[in-house]
C-alpha atoms as a PDB file:
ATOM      1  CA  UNK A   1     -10.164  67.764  70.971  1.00  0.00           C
ATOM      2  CA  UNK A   2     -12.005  65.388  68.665  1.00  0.00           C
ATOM      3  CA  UNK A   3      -9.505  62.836  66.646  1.00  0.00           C
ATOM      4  CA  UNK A   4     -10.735  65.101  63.447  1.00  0.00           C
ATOM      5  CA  UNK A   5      -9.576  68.271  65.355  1.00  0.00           C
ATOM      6  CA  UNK A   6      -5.942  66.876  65.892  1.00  0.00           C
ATOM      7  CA  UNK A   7      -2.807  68.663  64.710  1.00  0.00           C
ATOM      8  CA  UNK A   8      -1.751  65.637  62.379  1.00  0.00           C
ATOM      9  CA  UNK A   9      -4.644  65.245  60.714  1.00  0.00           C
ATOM     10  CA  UNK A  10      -5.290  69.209  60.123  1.00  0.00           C
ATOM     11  CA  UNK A  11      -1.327  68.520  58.780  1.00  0.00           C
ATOM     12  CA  UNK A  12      -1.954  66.270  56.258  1.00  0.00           C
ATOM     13  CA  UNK A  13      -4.910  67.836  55.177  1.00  0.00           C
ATOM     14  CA  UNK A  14      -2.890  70.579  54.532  1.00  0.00           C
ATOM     15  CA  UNK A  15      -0.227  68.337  52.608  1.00  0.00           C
ATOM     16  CA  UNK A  16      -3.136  66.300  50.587  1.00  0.00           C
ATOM     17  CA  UNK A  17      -4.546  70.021  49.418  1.00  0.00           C
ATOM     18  CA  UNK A  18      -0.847  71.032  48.572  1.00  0.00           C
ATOM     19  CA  UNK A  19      -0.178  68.286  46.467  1.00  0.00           C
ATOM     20  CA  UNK A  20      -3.074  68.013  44.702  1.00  0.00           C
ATOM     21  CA  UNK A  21      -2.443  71.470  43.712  1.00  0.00           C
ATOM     22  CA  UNK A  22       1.273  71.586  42.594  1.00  0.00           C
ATOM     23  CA  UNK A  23       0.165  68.455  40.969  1.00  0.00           C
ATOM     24  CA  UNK A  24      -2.733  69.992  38.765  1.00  0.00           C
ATOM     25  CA  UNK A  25      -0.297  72.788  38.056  1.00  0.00           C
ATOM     26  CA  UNK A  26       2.139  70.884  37.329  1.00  0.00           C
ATOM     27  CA  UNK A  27      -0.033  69.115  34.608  1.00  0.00           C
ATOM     28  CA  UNK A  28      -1.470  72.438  33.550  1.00  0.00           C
ATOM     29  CA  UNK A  29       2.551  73.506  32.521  1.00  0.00           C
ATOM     30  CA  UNK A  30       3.009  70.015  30.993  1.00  0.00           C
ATOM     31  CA  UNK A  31       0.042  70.886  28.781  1.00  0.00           C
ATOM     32  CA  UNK A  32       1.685  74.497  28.219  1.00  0.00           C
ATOM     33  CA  UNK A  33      -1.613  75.626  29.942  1.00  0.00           C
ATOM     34  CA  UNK A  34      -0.305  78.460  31.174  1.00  0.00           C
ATOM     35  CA  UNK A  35      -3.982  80.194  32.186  1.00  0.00           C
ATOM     36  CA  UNK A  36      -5.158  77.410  33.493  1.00  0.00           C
ATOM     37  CA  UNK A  37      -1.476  77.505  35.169  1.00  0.00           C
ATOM     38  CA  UNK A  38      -1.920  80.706  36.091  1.00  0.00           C
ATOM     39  CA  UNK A  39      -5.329  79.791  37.434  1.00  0.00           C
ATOM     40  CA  UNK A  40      -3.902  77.229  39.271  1.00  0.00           C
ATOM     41  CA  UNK A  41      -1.111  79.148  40.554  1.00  0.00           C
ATOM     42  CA  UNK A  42      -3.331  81.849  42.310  1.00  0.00           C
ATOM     43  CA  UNK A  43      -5.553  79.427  43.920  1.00  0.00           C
ATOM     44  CA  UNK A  44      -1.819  77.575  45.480  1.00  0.00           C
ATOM     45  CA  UNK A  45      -0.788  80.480  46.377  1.00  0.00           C
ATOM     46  CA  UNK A  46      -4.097  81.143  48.308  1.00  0.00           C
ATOM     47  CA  UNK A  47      -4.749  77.471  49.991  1.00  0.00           C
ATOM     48  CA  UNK A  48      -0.927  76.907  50.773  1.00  0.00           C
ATOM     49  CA  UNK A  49      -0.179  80.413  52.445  1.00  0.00           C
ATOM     50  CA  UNK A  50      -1.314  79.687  55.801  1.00  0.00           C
ATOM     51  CA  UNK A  51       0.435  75.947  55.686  1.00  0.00           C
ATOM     52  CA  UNK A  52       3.659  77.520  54.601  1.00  0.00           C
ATOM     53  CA  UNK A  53       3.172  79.995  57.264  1.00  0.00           C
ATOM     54  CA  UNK A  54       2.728  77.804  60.120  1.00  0.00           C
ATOM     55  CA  UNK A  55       5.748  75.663  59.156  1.00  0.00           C
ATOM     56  CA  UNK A  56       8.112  78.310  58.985  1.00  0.00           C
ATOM     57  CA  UNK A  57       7.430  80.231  61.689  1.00  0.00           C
ATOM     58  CA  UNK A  58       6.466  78.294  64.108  1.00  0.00           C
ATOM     59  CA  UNK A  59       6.338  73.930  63.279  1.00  0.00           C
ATOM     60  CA  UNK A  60      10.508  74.124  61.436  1.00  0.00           C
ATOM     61  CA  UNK A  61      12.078  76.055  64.287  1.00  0.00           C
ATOM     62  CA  UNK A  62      11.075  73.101  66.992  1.00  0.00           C
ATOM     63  CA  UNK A  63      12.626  70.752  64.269  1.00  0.00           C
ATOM     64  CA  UNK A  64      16.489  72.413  64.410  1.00  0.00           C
ATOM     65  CA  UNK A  65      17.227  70.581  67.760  1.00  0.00           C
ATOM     66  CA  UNK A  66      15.832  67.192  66.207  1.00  0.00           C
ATOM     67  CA  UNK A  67      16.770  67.203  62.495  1.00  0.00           C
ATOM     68  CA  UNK A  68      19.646  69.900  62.644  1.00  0.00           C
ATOM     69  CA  UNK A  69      19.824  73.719  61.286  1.00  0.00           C
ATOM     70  CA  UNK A  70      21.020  72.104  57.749  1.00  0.00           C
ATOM     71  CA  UNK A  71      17.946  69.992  57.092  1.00  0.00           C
ATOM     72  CA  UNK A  72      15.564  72.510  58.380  1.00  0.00           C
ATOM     73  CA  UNK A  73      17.001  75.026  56.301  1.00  0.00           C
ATOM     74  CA  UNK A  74      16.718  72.706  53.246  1.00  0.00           C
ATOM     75  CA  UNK A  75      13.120  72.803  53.831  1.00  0.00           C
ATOM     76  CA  UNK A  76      13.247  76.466  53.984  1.00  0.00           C
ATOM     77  CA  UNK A  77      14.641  76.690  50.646  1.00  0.00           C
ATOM     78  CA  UNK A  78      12.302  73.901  49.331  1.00  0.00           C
ATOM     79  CA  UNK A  79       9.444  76.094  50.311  1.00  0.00           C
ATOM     80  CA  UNK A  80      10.932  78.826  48.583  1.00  0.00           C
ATOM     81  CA  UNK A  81      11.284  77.153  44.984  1.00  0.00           C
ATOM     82  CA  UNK A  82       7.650  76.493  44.978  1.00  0.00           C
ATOM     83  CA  UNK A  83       6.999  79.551  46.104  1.00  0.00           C
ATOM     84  CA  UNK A  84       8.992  81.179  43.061  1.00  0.00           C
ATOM     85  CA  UNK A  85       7.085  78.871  40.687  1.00  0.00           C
ATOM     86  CA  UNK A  86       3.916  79.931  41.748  1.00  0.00           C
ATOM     87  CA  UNK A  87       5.196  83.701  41.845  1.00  0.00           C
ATOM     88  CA  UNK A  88       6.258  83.189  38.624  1.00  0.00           C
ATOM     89  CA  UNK A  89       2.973  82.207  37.453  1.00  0.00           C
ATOM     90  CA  UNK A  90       0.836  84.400  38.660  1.00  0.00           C
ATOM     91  CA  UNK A  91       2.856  87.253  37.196  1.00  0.00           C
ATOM     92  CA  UNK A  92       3.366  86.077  33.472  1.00  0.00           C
ATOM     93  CA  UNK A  93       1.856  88.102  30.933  1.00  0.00           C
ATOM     94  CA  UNK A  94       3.112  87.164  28.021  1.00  0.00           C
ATOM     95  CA  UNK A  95       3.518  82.852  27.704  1.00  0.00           C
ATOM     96  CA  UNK A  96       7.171  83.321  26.063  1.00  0.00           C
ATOM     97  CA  UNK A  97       8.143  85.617  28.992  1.00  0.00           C
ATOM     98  CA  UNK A  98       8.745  82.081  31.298  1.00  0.00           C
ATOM     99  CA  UNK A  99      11.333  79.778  31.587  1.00  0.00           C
ATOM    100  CA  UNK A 100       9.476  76.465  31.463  1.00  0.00           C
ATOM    101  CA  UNK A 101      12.392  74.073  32.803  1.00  0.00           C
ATOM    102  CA  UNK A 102      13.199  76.280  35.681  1.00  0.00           C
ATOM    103  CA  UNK A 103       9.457  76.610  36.353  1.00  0.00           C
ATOM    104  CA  UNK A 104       9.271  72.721  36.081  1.00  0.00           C
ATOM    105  CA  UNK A 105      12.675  72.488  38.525  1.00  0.00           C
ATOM    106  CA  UNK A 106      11.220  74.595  40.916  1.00  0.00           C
ATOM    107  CA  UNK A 107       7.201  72.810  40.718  1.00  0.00           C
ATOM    108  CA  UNK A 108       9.261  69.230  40.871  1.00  0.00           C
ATOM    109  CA  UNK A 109      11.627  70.413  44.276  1.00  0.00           C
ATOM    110  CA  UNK A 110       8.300  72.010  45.907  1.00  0.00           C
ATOM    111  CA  UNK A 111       6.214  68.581  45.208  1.00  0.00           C
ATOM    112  CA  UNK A 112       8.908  66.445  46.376  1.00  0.00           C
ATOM    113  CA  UNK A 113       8.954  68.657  49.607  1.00  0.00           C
ATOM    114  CA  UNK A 114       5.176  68.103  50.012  1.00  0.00           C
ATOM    115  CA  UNK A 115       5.533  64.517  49.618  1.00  0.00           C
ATOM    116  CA  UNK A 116       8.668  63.547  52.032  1.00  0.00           C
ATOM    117  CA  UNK A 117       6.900  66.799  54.603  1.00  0.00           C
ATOM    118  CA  UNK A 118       4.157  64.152  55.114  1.00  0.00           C
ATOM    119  CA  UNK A 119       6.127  62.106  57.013  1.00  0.00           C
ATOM    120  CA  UNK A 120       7.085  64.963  59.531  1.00  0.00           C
ATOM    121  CA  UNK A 121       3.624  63.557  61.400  1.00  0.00           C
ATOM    122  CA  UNK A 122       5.786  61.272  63.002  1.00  0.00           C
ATOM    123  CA  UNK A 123       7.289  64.748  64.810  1.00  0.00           C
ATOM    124  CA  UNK A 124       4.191  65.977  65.592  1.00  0.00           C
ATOM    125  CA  UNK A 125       3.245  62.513  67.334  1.00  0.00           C
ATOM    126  CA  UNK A 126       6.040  62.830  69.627  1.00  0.00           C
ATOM    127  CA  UNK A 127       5.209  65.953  71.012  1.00  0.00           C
ATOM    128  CA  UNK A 128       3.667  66.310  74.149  1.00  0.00           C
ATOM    129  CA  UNK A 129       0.212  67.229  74.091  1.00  0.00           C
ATOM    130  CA  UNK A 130       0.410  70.741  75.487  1.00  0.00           C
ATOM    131  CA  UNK A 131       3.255  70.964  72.359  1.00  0.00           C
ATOM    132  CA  UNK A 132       0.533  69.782  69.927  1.00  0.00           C
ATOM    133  CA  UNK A 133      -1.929  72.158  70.993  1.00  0.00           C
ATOM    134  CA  UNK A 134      -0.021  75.264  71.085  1.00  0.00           C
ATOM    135  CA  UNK A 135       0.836  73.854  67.284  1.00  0.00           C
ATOM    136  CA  UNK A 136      -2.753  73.521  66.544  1.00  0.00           C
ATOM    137  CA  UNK A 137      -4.106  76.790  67.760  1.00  0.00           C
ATOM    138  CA  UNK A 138      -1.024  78.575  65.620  1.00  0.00           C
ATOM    139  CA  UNK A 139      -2.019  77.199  62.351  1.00  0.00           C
ATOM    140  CA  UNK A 140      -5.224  77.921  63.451  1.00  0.00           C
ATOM    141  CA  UNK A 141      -4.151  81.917  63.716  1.00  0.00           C
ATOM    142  CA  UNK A 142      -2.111  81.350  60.861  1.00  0.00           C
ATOM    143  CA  UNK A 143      -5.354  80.241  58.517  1.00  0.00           C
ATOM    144  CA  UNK A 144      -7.245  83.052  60.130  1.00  0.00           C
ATOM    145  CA  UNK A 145      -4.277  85.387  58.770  1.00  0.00           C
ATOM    146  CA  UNK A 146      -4.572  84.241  55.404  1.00  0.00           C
ATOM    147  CA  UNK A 147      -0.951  85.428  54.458  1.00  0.00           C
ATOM    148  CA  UNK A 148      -0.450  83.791  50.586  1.00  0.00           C
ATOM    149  CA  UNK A 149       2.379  81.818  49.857  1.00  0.00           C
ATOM    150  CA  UNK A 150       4.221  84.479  47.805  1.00  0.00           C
ATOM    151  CA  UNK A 151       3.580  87.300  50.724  1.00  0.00           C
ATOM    152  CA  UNK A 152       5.734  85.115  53.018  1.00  0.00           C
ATOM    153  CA  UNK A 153       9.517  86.290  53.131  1.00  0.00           C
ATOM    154  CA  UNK A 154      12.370  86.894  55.032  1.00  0.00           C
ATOM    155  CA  UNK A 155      10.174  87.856  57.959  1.00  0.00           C
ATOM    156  CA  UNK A 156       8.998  84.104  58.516  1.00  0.00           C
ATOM    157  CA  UNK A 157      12.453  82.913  57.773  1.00  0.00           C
END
């Protein structure tokens, strides 16, 4: 496996795509954009799927013995405000049917998750490198999947 090819890097890529996006969509409601929001949204909820995926099946489980069940399951729940947000926006119809400052909550709670999840390389580091391979080659299946963000429920928590 090439550096390029390593877990941590294909991790933050992930991340740097992520935020990127919830920060263009967050702009996009700032503006009161809401199709370019909505735009935005569909094309989040497309890219981040698989990453959201990955971490909650298979990357936040290994982290309950290291960061305890509370944190992880703060992470969970951070992963599901975004994932309303962008629900929210895909769905709207009609621009007076949302409710901006809850949409704004729930974008500001998701991009503060993507920017502290960055540092969760450090975990990956300190796995063994049969753990960082069997890590690798599951967000590999879970980008083959293609499961969107707002597909992923209870199942993968």
């Amino acid at each position: 496996m090439t550096d390029r090819d390593t877990l941590q890097n294909a991790f933050l890529e992930d991340h740097r795509v992520v935020t990127r996006g919830l920060y263009d969509l967050q702009q996009a409601v700032d503006r009161d954009d809401l199709d370019t929001a909505r735009r935005l949204a569909a094309e989040l909820d497309r890219v981040a799927g698989p990453h959201m995926d990955f971490e909650q099946r298979y990357f936040y489980p290994m982290l309950v013995d290291v960061l305890g069940a509370d944190f992880v399951e703060e992470l969970y729940a951070e992963h599901r405000s975004g994932q309303r947000a962008v629900a929210a926006l895909c769905s709207i119809q009609d621009n007076s049917a949302i409710d901006r400052e809850e949409l704004q909550d729930c974008l500001n709670v998701a991009m503060n998750h993507v920017l502290s999840c960055g540092s969760m390389t450090s975990h990956l580091a300190s796995m063994t490198p049969e753990q960082q391979l069997q890590l690798r080659q599951q967000l590999d299946a879970t980008r083959r999947e293609g499961r969107r963000w707002t597909e992923l429920n209870k199942e993968t928590r």
